[in-house]
Protein backbone atom coordinates (compact mmCIF):
# COMPACT_ATOMS: atom_id res chain seq x y z
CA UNK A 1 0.00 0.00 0.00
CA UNK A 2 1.03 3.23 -0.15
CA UNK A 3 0.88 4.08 3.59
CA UNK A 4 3.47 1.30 3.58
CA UNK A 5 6.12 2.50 0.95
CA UNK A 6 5.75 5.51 2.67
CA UNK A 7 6.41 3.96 6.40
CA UNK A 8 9.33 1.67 4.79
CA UNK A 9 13.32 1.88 5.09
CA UNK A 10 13.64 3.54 1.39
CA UNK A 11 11.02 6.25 2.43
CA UNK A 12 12.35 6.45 5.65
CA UNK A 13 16.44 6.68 4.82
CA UNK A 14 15.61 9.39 2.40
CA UNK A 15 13.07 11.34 4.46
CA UNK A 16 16.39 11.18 7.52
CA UNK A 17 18.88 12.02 4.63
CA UNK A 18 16.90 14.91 3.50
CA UNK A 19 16.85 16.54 7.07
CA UNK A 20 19.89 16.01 7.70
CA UNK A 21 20.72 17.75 4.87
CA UNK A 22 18.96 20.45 5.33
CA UNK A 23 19.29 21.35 9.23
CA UNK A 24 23.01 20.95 8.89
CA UNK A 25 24.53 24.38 8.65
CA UNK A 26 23.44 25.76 12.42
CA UNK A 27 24.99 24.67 15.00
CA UNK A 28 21.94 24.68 17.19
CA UNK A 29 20.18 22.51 14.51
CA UNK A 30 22.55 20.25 13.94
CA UNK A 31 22.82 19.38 17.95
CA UNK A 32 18.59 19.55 18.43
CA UNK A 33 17.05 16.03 18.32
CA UNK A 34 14.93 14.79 15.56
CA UNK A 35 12.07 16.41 15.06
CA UNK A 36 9.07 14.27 15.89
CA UNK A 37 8.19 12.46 12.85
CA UNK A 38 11.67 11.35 12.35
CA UNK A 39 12.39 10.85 16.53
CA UNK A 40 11.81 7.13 16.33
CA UNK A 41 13.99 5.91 13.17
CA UNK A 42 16.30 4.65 15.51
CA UNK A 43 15.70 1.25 17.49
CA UNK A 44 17.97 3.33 20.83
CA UNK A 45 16.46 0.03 22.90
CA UNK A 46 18.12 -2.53 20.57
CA UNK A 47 21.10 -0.43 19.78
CA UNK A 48 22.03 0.02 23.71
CA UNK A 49 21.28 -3.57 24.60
CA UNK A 50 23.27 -4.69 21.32
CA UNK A 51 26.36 -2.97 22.62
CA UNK A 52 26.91 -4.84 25.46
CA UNK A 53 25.12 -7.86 24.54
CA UNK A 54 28.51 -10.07 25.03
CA UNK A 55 29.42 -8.37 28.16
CA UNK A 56 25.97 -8.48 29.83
CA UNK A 57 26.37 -11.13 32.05
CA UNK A 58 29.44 -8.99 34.07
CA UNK A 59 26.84 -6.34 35.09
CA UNK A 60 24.15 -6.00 38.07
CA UNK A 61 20.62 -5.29 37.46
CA UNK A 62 21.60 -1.78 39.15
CA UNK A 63 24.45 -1.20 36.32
CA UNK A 64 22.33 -2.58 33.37
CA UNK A 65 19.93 0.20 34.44
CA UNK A 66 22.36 3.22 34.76
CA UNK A 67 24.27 2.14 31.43
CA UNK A 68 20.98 2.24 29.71
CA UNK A 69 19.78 5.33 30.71
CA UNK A 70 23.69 7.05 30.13
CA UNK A 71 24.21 5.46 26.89
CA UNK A 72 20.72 5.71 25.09
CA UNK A 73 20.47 9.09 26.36
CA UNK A 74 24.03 9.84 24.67
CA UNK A 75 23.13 8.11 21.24
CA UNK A 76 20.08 10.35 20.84
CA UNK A 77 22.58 13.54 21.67
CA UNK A 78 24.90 12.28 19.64
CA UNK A 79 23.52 10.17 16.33
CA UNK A 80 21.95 12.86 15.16
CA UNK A 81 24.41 15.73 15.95
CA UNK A 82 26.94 13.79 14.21
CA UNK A 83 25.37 12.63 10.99
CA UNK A 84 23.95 15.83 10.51
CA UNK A 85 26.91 17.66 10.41
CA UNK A 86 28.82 15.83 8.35
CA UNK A 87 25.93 15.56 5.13
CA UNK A 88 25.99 19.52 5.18
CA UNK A 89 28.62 19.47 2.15
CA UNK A 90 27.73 15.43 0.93
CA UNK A 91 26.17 14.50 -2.27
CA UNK A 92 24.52 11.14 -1.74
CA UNK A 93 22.70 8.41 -4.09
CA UNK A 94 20.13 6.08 -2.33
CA UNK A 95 19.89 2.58 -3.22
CA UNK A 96 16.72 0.61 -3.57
CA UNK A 97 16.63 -1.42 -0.39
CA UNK A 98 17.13 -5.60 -0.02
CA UNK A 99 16.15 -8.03 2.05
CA UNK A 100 18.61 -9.73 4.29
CA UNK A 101 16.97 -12.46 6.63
CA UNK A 102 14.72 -10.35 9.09
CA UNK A 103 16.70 -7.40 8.03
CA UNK A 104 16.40 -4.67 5.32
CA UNK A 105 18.68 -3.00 4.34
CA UNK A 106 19.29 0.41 2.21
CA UNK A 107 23.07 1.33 1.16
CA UNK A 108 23.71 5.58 0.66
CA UNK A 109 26.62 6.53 -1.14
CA UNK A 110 27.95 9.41 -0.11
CA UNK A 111 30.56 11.27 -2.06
CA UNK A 112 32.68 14.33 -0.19
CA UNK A 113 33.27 17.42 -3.27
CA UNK A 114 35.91 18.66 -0.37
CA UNK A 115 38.08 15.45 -0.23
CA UNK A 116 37.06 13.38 -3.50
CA UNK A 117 36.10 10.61 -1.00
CA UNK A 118 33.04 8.38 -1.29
CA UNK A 119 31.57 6.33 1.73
CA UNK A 120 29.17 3.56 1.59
CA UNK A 121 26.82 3.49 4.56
CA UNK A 122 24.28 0.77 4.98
CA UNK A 123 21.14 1.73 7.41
CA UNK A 124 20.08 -1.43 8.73
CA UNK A 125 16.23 -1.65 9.35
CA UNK A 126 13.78 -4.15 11.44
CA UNK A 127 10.26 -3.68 11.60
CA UNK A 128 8.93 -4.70 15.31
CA UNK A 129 5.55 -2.19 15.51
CA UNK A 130 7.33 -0.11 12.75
CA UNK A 131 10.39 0.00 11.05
CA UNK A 132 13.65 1.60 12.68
CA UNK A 133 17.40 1.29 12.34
CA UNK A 134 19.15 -1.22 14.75
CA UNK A 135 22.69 -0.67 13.13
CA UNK A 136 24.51 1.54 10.56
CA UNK A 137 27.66 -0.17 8.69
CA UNK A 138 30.13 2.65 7.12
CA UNK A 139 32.35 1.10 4.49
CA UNK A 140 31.53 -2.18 6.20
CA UNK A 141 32.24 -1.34 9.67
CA UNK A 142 29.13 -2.02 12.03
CA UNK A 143 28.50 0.60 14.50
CA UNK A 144 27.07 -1.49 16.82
CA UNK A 145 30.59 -3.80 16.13
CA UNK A 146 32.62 -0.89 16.80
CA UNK A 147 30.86 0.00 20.39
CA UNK A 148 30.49 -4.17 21.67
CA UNK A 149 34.48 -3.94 20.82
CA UNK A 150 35.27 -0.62 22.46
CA UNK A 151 33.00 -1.26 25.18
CA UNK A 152 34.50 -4.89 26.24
CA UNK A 153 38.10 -3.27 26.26
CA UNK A 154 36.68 -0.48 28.64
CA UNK A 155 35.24 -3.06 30.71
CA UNK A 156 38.57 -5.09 30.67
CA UNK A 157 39.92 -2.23 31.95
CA UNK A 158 38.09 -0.63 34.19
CA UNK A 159 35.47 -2.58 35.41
CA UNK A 160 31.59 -2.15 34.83
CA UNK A 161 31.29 1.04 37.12
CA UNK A 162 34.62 2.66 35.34
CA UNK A 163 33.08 1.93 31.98
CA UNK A 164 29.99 3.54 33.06
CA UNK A 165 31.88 6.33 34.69
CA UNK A 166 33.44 7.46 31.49
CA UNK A 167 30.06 7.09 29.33
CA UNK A 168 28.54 9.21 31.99
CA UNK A 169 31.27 12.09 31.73
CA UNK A 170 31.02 11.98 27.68
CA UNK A 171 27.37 12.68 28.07
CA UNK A 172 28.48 15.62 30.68
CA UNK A 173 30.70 17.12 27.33
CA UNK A 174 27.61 16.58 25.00
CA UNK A 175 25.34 18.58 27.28
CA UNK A 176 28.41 21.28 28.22
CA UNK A 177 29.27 21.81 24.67
């Protein structure tokens, strides 16, 4: 149906593109959140819980808690703050989306005038009660890869409470400026 095209990962991808885009030259509107219609592209639930899915069993109830709250709170500051700044000078070319498994998925290429570079990025979509994006791969690099990796080093390191220490004072810089 139409209602569906128009609710589905190549409607959605473009209509997040497009803002992006657009509300990328402020400062102030490159750091606001999503605006409402666009505020829940991203699965922040799965994405959190995938991060630390192999190191879940080293944390209390009490940590699980605190690291969700820190760390989804500093993907919404930070996704959109991010990716919106850097499609301000980015031609891109959407690809019709494909089915992988329970997956869909639509590939942007993104070429960079400034630095005659161009970056695949694959939006990775599941539909639960509607469709949102529970990974992004850049040139084949899974986000969600990148934190589980970066997250079970911190832990190595410095324990479940130091790991959430240092997500908690990254969020303090995204709220400071």
């Amino acid at each position: 149906s139409a209602s569906a095209a128009s609710d589905g990962p190549d409607a959605k991808t473009n209509a997040l593109l497009s803002y992006w885009k657009t509300h990328s030259g402020a400062d102030e509107e490159a750091a606001a959140p999503l605006p409402p219609e666009l505020a829940d592209i991203f699965d922040y639930d799965q994405l959190t819980e995938s991060a630390i899915q192999p190191h879940r069993k080293q944390f209390t109830a009490e940590q699980i808690g605190r690291y969700t709250k820190i760390f989804g709170d500093l993907l919404r500051r930070t996704v959109h703050t991010r990716a919106g700044s850097a499609l301000g000078k980015t031609d891109y070319k959407v690809a019709k989306s494909k089915k992988k498994g329970k997956s869909t998925e639509v590939e942007v290429s993104a070429y960079l005038p400034d630095e005659d570079i161009t970056t695949r990025v694959v939006f990775v979509w599941e539909r639960a009660s509607a469709w949102q994006v529970v990974d992004v791969r850049i040139d084949g690099a899974s986000l969600v890869a990148d934190y589980r990796n970066q997250f079970g080093r911190m832990i190595n390191k410095d324990g479940v409470d130091g790991f959430i220490a240092k997500l908690e004072r990254r969020l303090a810089k995204t709220r400071n400026g």
